[in-house]
C-alpha atoms as a PDB file:
ATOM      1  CA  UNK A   1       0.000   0.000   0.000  1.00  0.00           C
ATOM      2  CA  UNK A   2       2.563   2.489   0.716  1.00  0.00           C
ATOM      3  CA  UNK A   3       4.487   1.508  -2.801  1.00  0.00           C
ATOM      4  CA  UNK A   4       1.169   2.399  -4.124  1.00  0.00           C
ATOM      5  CA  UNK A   5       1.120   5.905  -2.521  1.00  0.00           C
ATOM      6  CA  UNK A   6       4.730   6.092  -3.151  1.00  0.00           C
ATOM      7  CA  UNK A   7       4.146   5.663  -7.177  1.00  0.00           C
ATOM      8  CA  UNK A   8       1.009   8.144  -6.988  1.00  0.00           C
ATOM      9  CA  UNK A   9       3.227  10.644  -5.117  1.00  0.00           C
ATOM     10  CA  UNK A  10       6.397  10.771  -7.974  1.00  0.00           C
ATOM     11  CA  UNK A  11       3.765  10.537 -11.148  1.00  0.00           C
ATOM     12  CA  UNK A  12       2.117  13.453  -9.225  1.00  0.00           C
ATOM     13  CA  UNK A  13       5.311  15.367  -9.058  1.00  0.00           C
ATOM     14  CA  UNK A  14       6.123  14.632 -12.066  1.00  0.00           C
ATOM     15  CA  UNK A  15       3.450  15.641 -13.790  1.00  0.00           C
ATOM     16  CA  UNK A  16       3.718  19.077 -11.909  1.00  0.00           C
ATOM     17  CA  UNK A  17       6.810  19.507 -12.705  1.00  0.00           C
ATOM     18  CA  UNK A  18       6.097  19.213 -16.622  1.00  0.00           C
ATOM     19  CA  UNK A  19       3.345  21.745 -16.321  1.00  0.00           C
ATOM     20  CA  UNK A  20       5.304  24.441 -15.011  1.00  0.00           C
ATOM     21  CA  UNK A  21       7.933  23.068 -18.063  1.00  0.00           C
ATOM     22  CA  UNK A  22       5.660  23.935 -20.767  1.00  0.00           C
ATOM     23  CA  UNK A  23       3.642  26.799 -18.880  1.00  0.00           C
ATOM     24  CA  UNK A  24       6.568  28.752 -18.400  1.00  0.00           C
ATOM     25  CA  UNK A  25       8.230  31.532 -20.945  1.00  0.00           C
ATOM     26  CA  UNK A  26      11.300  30.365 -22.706  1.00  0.00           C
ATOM     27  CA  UNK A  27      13.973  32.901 -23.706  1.00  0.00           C
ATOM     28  CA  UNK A  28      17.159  32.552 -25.064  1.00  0.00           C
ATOM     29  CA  UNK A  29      20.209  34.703 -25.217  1.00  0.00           C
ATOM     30  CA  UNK A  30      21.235  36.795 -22.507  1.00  0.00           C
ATOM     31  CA  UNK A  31      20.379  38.736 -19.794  1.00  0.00           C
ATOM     32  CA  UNK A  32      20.796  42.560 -21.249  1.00  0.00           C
ATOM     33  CA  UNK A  33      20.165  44.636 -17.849  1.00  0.00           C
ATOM     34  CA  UNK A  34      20.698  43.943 -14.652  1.00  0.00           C
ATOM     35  CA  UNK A  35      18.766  46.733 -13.206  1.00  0.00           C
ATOM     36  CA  UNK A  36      21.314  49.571 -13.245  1.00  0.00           C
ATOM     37  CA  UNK A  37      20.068  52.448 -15.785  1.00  0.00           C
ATOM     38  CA  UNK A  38      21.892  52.197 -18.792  1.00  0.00           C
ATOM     39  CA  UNK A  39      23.211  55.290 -20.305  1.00  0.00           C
ATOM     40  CA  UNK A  40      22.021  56.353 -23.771  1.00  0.00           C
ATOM     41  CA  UNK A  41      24.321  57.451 -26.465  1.00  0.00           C
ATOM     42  CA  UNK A  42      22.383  57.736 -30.293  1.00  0.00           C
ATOM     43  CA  UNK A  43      24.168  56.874 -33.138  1.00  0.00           C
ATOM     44  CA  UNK A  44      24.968  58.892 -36.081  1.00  0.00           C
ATOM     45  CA  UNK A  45      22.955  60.105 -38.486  1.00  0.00           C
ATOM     46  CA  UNK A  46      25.504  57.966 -40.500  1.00  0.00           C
ATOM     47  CA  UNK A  47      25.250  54.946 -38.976  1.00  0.00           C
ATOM     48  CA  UNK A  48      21.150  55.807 -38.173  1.00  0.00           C
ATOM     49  CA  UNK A  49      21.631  56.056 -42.276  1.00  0.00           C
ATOM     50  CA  UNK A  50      23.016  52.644 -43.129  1.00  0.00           C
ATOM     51  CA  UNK A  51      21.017  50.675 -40.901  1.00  0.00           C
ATOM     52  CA  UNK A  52      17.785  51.917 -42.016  1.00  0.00           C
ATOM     53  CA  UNK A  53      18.875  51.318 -45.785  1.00  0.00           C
ATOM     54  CA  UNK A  54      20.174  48.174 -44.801  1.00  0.00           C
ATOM     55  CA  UNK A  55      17.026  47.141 -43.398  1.00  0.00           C
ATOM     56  CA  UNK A  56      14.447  48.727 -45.958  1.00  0.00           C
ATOM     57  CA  UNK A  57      16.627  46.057 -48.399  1.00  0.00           C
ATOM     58  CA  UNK A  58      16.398  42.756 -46.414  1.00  0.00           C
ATOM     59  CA  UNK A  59      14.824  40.321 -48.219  1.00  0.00           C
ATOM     60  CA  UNK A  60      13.050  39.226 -44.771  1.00  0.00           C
ATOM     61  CA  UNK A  61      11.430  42.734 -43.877  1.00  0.00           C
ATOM     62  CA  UNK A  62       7.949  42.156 -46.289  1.00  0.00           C
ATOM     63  CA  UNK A  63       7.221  39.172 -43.709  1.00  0.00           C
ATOM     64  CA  UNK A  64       7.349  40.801 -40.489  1.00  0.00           C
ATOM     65  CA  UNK A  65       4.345  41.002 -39.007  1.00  0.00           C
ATOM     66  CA  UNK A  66       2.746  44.713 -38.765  1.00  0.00           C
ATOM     67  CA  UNK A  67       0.793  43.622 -35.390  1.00  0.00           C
ATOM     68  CA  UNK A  68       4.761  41.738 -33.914  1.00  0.00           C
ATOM     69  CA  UNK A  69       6.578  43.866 -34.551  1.00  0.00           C
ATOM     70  CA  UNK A  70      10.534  43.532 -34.452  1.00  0.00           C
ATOM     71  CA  UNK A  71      12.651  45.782 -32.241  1.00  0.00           C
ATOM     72  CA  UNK A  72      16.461  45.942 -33.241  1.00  0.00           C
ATOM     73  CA  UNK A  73      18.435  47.792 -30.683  1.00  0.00           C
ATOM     74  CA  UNK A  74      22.080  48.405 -30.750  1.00  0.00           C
ATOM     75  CA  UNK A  75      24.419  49.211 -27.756  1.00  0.00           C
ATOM     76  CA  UNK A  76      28.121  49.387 -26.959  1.00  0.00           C
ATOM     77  CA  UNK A  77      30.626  49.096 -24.254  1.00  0.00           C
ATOM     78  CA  UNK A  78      32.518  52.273 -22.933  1.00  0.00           C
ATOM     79  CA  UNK A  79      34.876  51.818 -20.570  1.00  0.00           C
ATOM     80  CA  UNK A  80      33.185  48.718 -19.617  1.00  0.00           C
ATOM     81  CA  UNK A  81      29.425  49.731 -19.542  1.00  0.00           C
ATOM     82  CA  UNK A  82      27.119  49.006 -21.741  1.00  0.00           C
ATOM     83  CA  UNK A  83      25.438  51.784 -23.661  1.00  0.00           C
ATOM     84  CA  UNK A  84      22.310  51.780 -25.345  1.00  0.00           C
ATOM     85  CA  UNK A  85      22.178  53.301 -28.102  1.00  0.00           C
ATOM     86  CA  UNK A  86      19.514  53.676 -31.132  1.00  0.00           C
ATOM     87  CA  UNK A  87      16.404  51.239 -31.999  1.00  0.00           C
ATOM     88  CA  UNK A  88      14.692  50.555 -35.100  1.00  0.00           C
ATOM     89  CA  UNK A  89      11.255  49.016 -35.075  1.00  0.00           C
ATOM     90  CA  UNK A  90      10.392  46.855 -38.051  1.00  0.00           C
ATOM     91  CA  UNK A  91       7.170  45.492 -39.037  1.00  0.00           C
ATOM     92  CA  UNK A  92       4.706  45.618 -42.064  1.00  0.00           C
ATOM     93  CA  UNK A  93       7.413  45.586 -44.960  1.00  0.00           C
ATOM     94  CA  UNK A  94       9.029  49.310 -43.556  1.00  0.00           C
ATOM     95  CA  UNK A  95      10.175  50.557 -40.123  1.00  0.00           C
ATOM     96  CA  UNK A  96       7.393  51.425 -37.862  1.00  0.00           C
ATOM     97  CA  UNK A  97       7.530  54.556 -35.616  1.00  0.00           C
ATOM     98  CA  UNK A  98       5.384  53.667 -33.316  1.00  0.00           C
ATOM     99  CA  UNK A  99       4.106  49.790 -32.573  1.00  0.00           C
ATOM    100  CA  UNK A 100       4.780  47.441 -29.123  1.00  0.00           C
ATOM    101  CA  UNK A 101       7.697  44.716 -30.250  1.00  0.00           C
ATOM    102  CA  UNK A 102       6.922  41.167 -29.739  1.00  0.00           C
ATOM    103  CA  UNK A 103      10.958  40.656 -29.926  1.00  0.00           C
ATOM    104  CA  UNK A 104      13.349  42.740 -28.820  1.00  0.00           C
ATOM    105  CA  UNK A 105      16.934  41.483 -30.425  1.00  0.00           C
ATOM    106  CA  UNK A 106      19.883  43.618 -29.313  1.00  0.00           C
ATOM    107  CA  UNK A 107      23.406  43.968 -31.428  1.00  0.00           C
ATOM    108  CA  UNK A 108      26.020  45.447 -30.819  1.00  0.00           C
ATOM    109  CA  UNK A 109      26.982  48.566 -32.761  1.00  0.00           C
ATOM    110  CA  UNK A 110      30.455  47.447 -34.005  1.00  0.00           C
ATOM    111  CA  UNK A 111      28.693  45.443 -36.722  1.00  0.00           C
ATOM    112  CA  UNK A 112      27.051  48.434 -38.342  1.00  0.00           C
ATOM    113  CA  UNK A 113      30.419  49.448 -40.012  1.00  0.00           C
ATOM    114  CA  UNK A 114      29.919  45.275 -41.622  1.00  0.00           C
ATOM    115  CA  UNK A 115      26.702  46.632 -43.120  1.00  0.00           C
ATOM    116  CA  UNK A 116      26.298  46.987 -47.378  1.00  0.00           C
ATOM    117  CA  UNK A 117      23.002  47.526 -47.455  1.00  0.00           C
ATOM    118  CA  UNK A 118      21.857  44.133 -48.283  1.00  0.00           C
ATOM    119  CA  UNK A 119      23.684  41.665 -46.122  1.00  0.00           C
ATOM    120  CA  UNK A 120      21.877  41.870 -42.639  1.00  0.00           C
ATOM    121  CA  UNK A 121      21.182  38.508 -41.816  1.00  0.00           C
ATOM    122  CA  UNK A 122      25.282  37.612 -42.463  1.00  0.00           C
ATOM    123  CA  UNK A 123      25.782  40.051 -39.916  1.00  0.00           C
ATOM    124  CA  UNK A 124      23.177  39.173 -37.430  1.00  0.00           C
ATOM    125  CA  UNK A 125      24.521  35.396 -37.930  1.00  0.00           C
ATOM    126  CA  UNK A 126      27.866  36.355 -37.098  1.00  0.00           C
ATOM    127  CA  UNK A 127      27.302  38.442 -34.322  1.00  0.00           C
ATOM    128  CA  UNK A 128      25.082  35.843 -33.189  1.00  0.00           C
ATOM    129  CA  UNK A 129      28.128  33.446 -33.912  1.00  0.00           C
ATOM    130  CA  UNK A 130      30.366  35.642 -31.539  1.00  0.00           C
ATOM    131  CA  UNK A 131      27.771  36.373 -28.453  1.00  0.00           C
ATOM    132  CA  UNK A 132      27.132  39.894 -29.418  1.00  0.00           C
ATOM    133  CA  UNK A 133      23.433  39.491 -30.015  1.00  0.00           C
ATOM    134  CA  UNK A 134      20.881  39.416 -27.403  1.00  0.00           C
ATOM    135  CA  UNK A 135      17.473  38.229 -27.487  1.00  0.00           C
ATOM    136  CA  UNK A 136      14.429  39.254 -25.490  1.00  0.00           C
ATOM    137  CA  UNK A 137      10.511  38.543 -25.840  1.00  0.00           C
ATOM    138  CA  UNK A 138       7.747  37.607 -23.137  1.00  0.00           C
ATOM    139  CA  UNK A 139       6.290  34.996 -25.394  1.00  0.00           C
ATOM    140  CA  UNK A 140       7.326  31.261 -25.377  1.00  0.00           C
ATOM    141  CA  UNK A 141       7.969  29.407 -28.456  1.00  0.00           C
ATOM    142  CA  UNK A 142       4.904  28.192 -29.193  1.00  0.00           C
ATOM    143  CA  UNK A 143       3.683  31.857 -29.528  1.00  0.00           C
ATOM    144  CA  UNK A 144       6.818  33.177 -31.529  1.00  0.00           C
ATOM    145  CA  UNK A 145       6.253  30.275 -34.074  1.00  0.00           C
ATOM    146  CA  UNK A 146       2.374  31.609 -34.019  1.00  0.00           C
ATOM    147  CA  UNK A 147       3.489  35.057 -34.267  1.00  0.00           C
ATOM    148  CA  UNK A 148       6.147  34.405 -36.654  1.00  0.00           C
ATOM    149  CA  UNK A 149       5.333  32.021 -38.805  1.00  0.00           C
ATOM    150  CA  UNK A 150       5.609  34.104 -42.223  1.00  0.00           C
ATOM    151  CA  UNK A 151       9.332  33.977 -41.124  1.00  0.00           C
ATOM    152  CA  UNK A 152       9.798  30.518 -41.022  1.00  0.00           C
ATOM    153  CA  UNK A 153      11.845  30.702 -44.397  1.00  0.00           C
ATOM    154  CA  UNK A 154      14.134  33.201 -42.502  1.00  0.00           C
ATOM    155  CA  UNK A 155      15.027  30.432 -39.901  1.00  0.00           C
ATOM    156  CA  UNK A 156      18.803  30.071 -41.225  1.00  0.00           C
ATOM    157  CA  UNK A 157      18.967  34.185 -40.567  1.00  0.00           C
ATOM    158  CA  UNK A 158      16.698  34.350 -37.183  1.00  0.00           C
ATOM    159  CA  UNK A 159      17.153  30.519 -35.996  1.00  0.00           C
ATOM    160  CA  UNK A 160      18.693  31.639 -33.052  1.00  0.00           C
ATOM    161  CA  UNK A 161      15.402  32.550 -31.422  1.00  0.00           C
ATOM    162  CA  UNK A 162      12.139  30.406 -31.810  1.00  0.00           C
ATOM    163  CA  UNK A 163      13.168  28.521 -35.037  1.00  0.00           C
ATOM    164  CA  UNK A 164      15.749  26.008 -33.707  1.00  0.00           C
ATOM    165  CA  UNK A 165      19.221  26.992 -33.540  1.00  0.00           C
ATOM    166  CA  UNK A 166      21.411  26.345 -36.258  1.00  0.00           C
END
């Protein structure tokens, strides 16, 4: 009898256990603040310049969603702390000005000099490749894929997130 209760009592866990598994929000990347205000330094109307050309051009930017839309924030390190610097929001085939992001992804504003105006996802791959991008959303992957899944076809640029990494 107590074997019985014994066996009830681990599937019981168990099965709690998986629940919170699934019910809970994935992310993946890394942790971008760690409650300390970050200072804010824009970039230049140069740089502002290239990425937005670079992005109007990517092949990908036609299938993000207008309603999840994509936040893609750069930052930097002086001295040792990070710096936020500019955001562009994509969504609907053009850069959005206003709009709430689904996914926040966060690169590092070294690569913008990497930029041709047509090669974004080689340079989100290899800053991915080399831990300078971040990745941020309060959906699980379930949702993304829901959210997302016009992108699919984009995997091998965005696998990284809810796609299945590479």
């Amino acid at each position: 009898m107590k074997k019985r209760w014994l066996v009830i009592g681990v599937i019981f866990a168990i099965a709690i256990a998986l629940i919170i598994f699934f019910t809970m929000k994935h992310s993946t990347g890394k942790i971008v603040n760690s409650g300390e205000p970050i200072r804010y330094v824009p970039l230049s109307q140069g740089e502002i310049d290239k990425v937005a050309q670079t992005i109007i051009s990517s092949e990908f930017i036609k299938d993000v969603p207008e309603k999840n839309p994509i936040a893609l924030i750069f930052f930097n390190f002086e001295n040792g702390e990070r710096v936020q610097q500019d955001g562009f929001l994509i969504g609907n085939n053009k850069l959005l000005t206003e709009g709430t992001p689904s996914i926040y992804l966060t690169l590092n504003s070294k690569y913008i000099s990497k930029l041709n105006g047509n090669n974004l996802c080689d340079v989100i791959k290899e800053a991915n490749k080399n831990g300078d991008l971040g990745f941020q959303s309060k959906y699980g992957t379930a949702s993304l894929l829901l959210r997302y899944a016009s992108m699919l076809k984009y995997r091998d640029c965005f696998g990284f997130w809810c796609f299945g990494k590479n």
